[in-house]
Structure formats: structure tokens, C-alpha cells
PDB file of N, CA and C in Angstrom:
ATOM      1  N   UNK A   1     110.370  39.717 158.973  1.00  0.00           N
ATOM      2  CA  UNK A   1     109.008  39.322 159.275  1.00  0.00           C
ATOM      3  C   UNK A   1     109.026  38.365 160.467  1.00  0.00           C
ATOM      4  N   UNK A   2     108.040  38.433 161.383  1.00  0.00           N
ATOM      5  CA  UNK A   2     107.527  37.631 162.002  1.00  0.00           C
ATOM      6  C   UNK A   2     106.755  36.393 162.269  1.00  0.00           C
ATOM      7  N   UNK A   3     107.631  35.395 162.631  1.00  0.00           N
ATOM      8  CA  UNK A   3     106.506  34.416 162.294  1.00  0.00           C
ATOM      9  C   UNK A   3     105.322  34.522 163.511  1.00  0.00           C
ATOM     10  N   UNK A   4     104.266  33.645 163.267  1.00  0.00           N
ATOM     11  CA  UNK A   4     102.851  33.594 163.859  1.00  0.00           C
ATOM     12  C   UNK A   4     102.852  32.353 164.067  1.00  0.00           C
ATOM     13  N   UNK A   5     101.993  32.500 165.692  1.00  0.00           N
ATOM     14  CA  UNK A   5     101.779  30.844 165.873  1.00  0.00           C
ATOM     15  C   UNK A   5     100.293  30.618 164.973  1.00  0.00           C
ATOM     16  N   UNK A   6     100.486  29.554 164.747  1.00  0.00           N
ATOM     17  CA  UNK A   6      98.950  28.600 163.635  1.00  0.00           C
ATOM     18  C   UNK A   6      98.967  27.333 164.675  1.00  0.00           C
ATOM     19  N   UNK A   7      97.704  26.760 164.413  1.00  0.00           N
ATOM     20  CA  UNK A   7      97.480  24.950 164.687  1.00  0.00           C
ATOM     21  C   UNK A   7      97.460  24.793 163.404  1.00  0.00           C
ATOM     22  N   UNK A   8      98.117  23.434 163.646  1.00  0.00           N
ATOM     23  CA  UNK A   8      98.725  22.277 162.797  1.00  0.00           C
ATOM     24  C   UNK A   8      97.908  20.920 162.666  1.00  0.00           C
ATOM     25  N   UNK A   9      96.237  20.808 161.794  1.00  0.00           N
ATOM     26  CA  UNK A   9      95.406  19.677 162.866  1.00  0.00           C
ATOM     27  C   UNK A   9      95.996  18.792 161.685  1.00  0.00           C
ATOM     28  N   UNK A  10      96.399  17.351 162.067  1.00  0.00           N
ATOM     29  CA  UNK A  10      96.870  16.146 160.758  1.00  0.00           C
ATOM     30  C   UNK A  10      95.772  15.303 160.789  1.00  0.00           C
ATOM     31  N   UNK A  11      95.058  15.481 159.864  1.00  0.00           N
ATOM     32  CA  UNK A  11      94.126  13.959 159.602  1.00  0.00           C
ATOM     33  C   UNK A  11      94.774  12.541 158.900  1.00  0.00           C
ATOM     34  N   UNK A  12      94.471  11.553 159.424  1.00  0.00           N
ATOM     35  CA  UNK A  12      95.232  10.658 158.702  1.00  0.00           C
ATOM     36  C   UNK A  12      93.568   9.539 158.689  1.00  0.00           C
ATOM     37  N   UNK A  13      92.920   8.964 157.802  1.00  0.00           N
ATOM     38  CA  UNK A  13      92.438   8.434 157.396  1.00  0.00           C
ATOM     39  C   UNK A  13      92.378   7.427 156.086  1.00  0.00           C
ATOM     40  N   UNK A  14      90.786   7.212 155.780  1.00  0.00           N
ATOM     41  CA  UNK A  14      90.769   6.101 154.403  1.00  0.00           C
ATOM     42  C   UNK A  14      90.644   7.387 153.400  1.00  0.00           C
ATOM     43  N   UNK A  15      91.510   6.897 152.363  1.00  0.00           N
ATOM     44  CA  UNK A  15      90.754   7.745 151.028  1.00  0.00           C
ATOM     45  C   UNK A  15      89.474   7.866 150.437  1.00  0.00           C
ATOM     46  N   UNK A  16      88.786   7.165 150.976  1.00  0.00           N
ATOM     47  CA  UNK A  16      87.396   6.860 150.279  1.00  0.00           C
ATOM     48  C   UNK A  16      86.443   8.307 150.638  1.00  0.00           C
ATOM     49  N   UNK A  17      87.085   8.712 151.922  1.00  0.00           N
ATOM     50  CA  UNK A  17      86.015   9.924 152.662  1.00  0.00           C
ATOM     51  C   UNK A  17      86.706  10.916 152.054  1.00  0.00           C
ATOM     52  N   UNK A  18      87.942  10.928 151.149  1.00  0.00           N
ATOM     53  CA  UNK A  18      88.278  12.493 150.730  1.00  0.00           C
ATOM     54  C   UNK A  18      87.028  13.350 150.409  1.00  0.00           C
ATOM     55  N   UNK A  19      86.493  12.955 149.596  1.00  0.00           N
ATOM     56  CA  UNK A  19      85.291  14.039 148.511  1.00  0.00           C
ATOM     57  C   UNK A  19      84.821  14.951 149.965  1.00  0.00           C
ATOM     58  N   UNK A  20      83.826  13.786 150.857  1.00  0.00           N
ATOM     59  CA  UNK A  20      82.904  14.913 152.112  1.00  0.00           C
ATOM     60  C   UNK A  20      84.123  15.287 152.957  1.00  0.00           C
ATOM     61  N   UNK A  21      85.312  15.022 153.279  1.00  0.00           N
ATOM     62  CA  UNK A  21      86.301  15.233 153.978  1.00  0.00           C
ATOM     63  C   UNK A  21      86.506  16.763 153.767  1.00  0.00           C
ATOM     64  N   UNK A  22      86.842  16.676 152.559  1.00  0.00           N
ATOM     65  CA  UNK A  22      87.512  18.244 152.279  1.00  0.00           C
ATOM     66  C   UNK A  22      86.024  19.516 151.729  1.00  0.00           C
ATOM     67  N   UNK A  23      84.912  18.939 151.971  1.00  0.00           N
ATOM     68  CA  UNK A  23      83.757  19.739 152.014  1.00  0.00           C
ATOM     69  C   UNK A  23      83.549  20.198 152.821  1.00  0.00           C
ATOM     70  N   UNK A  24      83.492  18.780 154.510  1.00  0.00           N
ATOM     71  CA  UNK A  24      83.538  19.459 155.532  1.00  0.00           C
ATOM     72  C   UNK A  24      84.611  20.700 156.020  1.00  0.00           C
ATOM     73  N   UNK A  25      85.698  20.470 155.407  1.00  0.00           N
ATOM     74  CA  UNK A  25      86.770  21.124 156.128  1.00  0.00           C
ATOM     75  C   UNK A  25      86.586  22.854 155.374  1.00  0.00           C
ATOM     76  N   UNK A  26      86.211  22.570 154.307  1.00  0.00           N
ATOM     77  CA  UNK A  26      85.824  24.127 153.778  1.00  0.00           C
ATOM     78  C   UNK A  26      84.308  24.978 154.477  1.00  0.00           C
ATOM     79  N   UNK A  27      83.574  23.626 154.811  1.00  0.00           N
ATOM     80  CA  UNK A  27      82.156  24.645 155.150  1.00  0.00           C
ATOM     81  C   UNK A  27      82.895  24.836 156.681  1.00  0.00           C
ATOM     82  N   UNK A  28      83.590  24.151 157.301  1.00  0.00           N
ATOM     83  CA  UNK A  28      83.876  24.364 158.772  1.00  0.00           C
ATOM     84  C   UNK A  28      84.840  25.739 159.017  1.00  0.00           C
ATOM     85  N   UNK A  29      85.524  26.263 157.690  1.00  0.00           N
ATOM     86  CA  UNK A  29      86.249  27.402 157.781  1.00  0.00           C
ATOM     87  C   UNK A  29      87.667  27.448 157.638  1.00  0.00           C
ATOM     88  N   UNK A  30      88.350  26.130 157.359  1.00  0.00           N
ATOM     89  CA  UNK A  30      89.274  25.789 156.747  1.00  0.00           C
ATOM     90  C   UNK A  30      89.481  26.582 155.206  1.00  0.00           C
ATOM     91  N   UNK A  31      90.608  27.199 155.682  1.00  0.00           N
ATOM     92  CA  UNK A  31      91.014  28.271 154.590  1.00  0.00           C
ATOM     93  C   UNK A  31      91.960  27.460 153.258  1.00  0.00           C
ATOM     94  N   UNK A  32      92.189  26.552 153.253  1.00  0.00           N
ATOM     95  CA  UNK A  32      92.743  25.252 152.739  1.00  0.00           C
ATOM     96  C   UNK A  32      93.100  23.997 153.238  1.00  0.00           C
ATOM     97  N   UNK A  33      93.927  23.602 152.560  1.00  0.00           N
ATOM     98  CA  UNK A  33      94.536  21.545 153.211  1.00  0.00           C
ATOM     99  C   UNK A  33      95.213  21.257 151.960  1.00  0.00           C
ATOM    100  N   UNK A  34      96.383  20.523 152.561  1.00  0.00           N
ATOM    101  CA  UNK A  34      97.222  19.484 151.774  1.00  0.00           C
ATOM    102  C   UNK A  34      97.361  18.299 151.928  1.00  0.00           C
ATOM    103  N   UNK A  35      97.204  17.390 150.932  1.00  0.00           N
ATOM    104  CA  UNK A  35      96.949  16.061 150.954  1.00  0.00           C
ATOM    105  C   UNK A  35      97.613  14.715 150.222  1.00  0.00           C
ATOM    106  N   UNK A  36      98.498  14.145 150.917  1.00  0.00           N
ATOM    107  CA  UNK A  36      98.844  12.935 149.933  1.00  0.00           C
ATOM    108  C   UNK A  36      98.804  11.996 150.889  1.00  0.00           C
ATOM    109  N   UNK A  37      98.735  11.016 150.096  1.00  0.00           N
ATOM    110  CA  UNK A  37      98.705   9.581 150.048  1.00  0.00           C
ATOM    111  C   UNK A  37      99.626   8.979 151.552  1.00  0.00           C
ATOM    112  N   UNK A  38      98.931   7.999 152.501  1.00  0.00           N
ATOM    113  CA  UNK A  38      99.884   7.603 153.315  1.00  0.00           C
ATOM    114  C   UNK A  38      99.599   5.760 153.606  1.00  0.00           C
ATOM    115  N   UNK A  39     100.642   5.338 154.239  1.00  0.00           N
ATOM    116  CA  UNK A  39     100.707   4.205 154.432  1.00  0.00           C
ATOM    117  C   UNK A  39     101.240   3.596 155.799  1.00  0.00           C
ATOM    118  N   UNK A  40     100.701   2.812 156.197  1.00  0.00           N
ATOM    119  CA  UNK A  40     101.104   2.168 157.516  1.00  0.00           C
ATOM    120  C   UNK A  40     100.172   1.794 158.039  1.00  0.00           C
ATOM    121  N   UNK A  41     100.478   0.997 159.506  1.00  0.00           N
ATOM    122  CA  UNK A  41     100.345  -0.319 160.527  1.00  0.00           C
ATOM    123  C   UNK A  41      99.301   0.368 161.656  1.00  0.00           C
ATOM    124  N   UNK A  42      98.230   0.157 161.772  1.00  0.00           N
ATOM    125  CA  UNK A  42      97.749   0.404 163.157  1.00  0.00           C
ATOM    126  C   UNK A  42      96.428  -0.529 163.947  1.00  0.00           C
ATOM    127  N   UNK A  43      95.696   0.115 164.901  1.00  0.00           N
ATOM    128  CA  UNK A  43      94.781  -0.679 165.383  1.00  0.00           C
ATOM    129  C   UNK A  43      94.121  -1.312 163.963  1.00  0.00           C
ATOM    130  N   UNK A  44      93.537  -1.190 163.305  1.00  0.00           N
ATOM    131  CA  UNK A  44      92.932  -1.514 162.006  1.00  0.00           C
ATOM    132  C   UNK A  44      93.678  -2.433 160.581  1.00  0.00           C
ATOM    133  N   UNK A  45      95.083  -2.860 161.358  1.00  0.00           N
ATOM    134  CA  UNK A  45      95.764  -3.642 160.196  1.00  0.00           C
ATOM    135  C   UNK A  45      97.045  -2.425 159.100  1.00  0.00           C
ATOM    136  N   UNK A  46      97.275  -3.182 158.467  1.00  0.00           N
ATOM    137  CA  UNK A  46      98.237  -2.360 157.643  1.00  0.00           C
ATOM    138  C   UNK A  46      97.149  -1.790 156.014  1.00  0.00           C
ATOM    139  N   UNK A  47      97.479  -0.242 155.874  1.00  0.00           N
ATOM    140  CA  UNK A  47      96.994   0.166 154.759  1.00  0.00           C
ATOM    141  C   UNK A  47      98.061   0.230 153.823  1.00  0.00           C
ATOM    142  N   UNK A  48      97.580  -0.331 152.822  1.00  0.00           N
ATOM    143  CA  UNK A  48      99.011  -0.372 151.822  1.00  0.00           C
ATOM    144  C   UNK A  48      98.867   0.592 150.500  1.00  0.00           C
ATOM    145  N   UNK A  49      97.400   1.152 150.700  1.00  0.00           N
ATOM    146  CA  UNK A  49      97.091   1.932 149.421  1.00  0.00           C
ATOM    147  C   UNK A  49      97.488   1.299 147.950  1.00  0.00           C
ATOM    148  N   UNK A  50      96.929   0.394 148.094  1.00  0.00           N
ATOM    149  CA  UNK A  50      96.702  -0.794 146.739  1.00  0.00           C
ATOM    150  C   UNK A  50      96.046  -0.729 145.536  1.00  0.00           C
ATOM    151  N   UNK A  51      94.853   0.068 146.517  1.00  0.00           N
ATOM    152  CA  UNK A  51      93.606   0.796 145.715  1.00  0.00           C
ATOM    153  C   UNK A  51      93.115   1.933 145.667  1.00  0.00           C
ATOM    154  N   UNK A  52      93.180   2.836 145.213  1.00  0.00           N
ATOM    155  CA  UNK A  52      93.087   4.266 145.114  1.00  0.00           C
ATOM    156  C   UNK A  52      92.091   4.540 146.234  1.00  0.00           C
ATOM    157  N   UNK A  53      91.035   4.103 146.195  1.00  0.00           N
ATOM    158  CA  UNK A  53      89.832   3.954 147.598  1.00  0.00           C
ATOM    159  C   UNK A  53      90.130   3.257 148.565  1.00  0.00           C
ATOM    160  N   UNK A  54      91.435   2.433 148.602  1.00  0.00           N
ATOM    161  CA  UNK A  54      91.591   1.595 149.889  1.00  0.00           C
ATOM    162  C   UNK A  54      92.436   2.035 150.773  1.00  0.00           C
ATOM    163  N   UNK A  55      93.041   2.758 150.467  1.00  0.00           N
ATOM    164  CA  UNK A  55      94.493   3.348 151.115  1.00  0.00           C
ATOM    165  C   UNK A  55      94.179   4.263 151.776  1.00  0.00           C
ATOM    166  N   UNK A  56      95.166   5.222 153.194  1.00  0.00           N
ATOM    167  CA  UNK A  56      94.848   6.257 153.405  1.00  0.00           C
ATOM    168  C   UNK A  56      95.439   7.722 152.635  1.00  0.00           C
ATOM    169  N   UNK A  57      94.979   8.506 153.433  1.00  0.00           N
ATOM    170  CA  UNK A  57      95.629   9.808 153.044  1.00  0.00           C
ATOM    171  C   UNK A  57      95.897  10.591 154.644  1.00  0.00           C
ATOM    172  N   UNK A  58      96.551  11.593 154.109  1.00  0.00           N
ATOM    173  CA  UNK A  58      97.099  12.545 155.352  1.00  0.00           C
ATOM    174  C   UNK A  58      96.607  13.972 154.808  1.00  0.00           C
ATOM    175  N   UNK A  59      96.059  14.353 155.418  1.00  0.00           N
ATOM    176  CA  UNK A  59      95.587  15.822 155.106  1.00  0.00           C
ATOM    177  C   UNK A  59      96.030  16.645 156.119  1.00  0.00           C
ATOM    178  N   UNK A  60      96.396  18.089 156.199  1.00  0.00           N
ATOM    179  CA  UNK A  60      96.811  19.151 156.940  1.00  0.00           C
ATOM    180  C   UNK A  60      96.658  20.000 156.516  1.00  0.00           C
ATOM    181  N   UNK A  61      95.705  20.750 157.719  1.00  0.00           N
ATOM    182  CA  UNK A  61      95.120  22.125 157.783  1.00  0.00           C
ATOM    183  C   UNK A  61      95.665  23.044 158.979  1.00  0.00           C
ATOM    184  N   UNK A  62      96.640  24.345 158.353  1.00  0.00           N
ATOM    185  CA  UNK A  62      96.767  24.960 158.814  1.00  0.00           C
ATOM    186  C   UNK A  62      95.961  25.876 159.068  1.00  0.00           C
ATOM    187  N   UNK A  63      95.470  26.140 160.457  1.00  0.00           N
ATOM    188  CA  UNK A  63      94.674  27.324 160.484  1.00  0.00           C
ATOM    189  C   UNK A  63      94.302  28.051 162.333  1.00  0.00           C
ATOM    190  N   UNK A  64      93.574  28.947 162.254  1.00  0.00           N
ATOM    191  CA  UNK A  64      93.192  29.324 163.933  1.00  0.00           C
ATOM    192  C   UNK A  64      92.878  28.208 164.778  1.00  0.00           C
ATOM    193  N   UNK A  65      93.272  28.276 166.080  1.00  0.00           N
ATOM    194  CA  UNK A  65      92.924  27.280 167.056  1.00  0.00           C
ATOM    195  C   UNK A  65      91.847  26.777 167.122  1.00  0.00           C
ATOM    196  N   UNK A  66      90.416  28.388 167.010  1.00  0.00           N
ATOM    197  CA  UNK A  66      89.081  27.728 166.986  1.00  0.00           C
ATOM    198  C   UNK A  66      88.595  26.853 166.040  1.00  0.00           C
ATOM    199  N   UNK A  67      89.463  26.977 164.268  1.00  0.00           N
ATOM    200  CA  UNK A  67      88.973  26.931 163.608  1.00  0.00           C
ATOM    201  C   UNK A  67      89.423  25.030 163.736  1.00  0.00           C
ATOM    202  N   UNK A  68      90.525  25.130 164.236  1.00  0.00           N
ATOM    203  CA  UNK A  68      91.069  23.665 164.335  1.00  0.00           C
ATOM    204  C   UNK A  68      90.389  22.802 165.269  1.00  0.00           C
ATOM    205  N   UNK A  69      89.879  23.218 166.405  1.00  0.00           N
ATOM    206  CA  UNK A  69      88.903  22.589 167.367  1.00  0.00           C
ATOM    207  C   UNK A  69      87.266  22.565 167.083  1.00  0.00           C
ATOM    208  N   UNK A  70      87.202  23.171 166.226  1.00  0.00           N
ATOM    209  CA  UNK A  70      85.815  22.894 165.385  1.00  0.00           C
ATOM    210  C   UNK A  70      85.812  21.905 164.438  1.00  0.00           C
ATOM    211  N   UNK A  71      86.744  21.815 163.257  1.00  0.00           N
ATOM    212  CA  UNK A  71      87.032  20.711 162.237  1.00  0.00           C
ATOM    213  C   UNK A  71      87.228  19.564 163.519  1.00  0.00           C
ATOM    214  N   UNK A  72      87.728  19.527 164.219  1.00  0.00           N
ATOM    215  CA  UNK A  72      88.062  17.903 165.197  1.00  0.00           C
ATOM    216  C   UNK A  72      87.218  17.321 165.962  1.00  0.00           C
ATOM    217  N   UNK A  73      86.040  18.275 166.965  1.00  0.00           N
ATOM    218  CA  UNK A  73      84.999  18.215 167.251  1.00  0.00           C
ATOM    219  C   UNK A  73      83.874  17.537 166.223  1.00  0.00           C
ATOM    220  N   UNK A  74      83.935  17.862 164.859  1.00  0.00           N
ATOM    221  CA  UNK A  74      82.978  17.338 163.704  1.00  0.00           C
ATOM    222  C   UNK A  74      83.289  16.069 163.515  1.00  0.00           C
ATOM    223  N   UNK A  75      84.838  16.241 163.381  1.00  0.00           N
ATOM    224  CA  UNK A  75      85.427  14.863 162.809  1.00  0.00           C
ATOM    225  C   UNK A  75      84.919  13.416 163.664  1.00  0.00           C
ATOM    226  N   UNK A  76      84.918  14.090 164.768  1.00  0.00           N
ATOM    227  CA  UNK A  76      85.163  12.709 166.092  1.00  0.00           C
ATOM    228  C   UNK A  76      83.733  12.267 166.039  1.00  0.00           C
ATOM    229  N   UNK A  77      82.976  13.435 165.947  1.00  0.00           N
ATOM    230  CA  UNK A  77      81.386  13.226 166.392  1.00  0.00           C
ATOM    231  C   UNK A  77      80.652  12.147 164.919  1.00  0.00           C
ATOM    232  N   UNK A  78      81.278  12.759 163.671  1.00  0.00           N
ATOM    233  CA  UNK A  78      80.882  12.612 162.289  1.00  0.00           C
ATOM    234  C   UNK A  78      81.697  11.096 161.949  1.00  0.00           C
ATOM    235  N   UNK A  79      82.584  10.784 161.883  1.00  0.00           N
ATOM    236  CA  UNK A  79      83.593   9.838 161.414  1.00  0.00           C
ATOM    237  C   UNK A  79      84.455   8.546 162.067  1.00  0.00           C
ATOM    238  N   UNK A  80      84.727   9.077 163.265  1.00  0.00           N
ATOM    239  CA  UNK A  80      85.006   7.636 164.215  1.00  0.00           C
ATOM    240  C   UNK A  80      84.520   7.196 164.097  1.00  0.00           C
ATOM    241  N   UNK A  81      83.349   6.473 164.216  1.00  0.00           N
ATOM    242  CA  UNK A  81      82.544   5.671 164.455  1.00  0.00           C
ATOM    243  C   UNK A  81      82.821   4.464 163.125  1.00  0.00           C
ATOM    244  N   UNK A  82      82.808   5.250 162.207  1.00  0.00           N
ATOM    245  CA  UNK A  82      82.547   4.326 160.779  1.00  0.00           C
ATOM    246  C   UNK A  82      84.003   4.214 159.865  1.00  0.00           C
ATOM    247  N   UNK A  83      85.040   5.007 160.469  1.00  0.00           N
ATOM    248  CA  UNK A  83      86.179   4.970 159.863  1.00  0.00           C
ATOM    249  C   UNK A  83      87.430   5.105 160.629  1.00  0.00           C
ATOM    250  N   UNK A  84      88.818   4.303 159.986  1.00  0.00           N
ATOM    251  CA  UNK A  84      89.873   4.745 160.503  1.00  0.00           C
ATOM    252  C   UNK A  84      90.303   6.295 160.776  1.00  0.00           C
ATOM    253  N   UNK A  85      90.655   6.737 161.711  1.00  0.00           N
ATOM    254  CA  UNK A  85      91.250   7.906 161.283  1.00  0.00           C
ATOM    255  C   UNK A  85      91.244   8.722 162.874  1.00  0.00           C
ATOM    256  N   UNK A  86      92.575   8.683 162.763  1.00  0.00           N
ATOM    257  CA  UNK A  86      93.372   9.592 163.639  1.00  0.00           C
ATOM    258  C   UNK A  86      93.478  11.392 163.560  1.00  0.00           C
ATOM    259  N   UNK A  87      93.750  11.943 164.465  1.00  0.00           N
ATOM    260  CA  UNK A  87      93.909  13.309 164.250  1.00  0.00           C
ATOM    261  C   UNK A  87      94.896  13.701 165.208  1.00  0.00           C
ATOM    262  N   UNK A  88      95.896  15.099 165.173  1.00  0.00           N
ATOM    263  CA  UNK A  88      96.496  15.124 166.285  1.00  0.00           C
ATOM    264  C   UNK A  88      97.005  16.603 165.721  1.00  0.00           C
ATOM    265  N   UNK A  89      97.103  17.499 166.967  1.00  0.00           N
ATOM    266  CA  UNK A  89      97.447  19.060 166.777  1.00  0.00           C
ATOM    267  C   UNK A  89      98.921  19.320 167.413  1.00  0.00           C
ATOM    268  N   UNK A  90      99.214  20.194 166.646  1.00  0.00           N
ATOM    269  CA  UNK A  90     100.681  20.461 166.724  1.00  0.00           C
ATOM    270  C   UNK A  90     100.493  22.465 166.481  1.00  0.00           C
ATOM    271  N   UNK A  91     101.410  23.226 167.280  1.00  0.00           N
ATOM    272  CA  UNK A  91     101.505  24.484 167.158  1.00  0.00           C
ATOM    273  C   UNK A  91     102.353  24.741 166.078  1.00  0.00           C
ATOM    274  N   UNK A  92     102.578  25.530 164.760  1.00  0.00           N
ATOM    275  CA  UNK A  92     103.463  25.878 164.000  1.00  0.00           C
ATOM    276  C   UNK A  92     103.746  27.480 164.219  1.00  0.00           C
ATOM    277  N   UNK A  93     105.039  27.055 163.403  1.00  0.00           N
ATOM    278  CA  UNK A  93     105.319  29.451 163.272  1.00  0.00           C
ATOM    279  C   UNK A  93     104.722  29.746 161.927  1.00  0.00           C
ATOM    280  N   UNK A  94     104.093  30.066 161.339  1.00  0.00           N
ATOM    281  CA  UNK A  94     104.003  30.418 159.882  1.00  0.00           C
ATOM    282  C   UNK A  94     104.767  31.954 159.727  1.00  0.00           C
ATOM    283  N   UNK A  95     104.933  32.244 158.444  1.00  0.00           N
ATOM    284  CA  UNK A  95     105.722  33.221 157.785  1.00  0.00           C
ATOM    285  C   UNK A  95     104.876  34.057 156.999  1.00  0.00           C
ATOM    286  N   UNK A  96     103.715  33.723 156.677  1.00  0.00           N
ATOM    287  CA  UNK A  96     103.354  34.512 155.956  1.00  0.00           C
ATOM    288  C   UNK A  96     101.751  34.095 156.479  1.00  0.00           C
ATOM    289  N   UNK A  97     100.977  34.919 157.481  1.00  0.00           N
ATOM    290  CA  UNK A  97      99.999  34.791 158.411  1.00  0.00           C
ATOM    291  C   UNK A  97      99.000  34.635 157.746  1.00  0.00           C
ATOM    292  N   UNK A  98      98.925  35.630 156.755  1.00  0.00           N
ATOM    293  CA  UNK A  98      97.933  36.439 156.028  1.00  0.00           C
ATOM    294  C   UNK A  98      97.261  35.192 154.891  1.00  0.00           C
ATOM    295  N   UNK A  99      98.024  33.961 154.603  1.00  0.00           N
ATOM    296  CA  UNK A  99      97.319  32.913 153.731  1.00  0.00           C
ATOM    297  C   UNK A  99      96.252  32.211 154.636  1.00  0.00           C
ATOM    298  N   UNK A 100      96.661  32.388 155.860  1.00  0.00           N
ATOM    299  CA  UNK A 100      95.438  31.185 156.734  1.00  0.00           C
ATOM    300  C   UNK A 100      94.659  31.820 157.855  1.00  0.00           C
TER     301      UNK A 100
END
């Protein structure tokens, strides 16, 4: 088999926005996301995830380019403003095309 190129978009934010986070990412066409818990130092201080709502998370959605420049476009327009949270795209090979 062949692998396939995918985008790779990483959200790294507060936990508090999971619930509309992963709503948006399904009405936007996100075919799934994986998500745990992250920690560390940035413009905004250190998150130590202390508190189930205080901490961040890392989410990653593999999926089409458009579909990845649409979720990031929302994100920036919808969420900077009022929250931590970084994003950044990376090309992957996937193995099995047909899940995303």
C-alpha cells in the first residue's frame, strides 16, 4: 500500500473550549481528532493542568488541506482573541487514506 499525503493541523489550547472546540471541528468537516492533555511555558505563563478546566489540551486533526485551512481560518477568526492557543500544520503519509 501506498501511503497518502494528509495535513497534520495541532491545536494546542485551554481545556475549557474542548466541548465548542470539537463541535466546531465536526460541523467544519473534520472527519475526527485526538486529544490529550498538555503542559507547558509560553507567551501566557506556564499551564500546569491543575484543574481539569485550567490546563491545556492538544488536539490533532488529520485531514484534506482544504479541510485543514478552513478549521484554522475559524479558529483564528473565532478564538484568538479570547484564548490561548496555537496552531501549526505539518504534511503526514497516512496508510490507510480511506479513514480521513
Amino acid at each position: 500500500m501506498q501511503p497518502e499525503t494528509k495535513k497534520l493541523l495541532t491545536i494546542v489550547t485551554e481545556a475549557v473550549i474542548e466541548a465548542s472546540l470539537t463541535a466546531d471541528l465536526k460541523r467544519l468537516g473534520a472527519g475526527g481528532y485526538t486529544i490529550v492533555e498538555a503542559r507547558g511555558s509560553g507567551s501566557r505563563g506556564v499551564r500546569d493542568a491543575g484543574w481539569t478546566t485550567s490546563g491545556n489540551i492538544r488536539v490533532e486533526v488529520v485531514c484534506e488541506p482544504a479541510v485543514a485551512a478552513r478549521i484554522a481560518d475559524h479558529l483564528r477568526e473565532n478564538y484568538y482573541r479570547d484564548y490561548a492557543m496555537i496552531l501549526y500544520l505539518s504534511d503526514v503519509s497516512v496508510l490507510r487514506p480511506e479513514k480521513f
